[in-house]
Protein backbone atom coordinates (compact mmCIF):
# COMPACT_ATOMS: atom_id res chain seq x y z
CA UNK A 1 0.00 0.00 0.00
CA UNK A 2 2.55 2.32 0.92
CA UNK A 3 4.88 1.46 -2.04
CA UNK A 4 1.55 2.12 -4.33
CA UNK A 5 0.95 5.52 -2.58
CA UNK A 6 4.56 6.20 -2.94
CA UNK A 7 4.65 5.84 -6.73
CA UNK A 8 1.31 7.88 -7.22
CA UNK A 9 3.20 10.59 -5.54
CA UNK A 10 5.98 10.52 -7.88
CA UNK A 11 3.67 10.28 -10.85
CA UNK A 12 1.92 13.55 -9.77
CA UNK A 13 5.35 15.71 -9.35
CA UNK A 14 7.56 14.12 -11.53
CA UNK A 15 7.62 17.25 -13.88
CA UNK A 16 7.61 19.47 -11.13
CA UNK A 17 10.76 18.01 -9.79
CA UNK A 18 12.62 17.86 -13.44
CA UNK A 19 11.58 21.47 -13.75
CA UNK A 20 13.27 22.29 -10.71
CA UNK A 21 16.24 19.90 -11.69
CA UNK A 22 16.96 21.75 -15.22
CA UNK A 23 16.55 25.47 -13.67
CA UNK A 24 19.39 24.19 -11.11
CA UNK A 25 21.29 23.09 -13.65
CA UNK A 26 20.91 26.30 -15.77
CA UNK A 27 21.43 28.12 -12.58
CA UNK A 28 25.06 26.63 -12.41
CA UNK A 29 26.09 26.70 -15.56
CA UNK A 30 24.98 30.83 -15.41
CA UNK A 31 27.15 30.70 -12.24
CA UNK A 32 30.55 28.95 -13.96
CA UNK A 33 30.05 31.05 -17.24
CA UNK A 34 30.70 33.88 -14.90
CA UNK A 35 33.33 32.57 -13.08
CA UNK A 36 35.14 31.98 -16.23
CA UNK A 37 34.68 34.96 -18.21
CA UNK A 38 38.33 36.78 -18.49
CA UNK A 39 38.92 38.68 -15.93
CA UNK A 40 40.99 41.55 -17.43
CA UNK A 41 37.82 43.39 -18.35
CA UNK A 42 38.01 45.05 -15.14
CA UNK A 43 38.02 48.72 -14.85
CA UNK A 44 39.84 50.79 -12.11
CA UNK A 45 36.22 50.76 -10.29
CA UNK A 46 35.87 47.47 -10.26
CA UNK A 47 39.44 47.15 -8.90
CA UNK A 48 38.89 50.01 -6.14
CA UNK A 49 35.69 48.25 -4.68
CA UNK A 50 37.78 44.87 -4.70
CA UNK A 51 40.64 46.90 -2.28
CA UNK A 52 43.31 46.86 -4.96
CA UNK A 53 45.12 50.23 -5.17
CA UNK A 54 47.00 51.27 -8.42
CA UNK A 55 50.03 52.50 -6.10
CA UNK A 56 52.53 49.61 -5.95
């Protein structure tokens, strides 16, 4: 009974979950694009908010 229940339950949200699964998965692959985008397009802003002075 319970293993028939069970099942029912995953019928009914199945799509829900993959939904879920593939916007995580976008989400992280958005997240390592990022990460490896070159990272001498910085400006001096962007270098002044990150603490880095242009005085050596």
């Amino acid at each position: 009974m319970i293993d028939e229940m069970w099942m029912r339950g995953w019928a009914e949200n199945h799509g829900r979950f993959s939904a879920d699964l593939d916007r995580g998965f976008a989400s992280l692959t958005t997240a390592i694009a990022r990460l490896r985008r070159p990272r001498d397009t910085r400006g001096p802003d962007s270098r002044r908010r990150s603490g880095i002075s242009g005085i050596c």
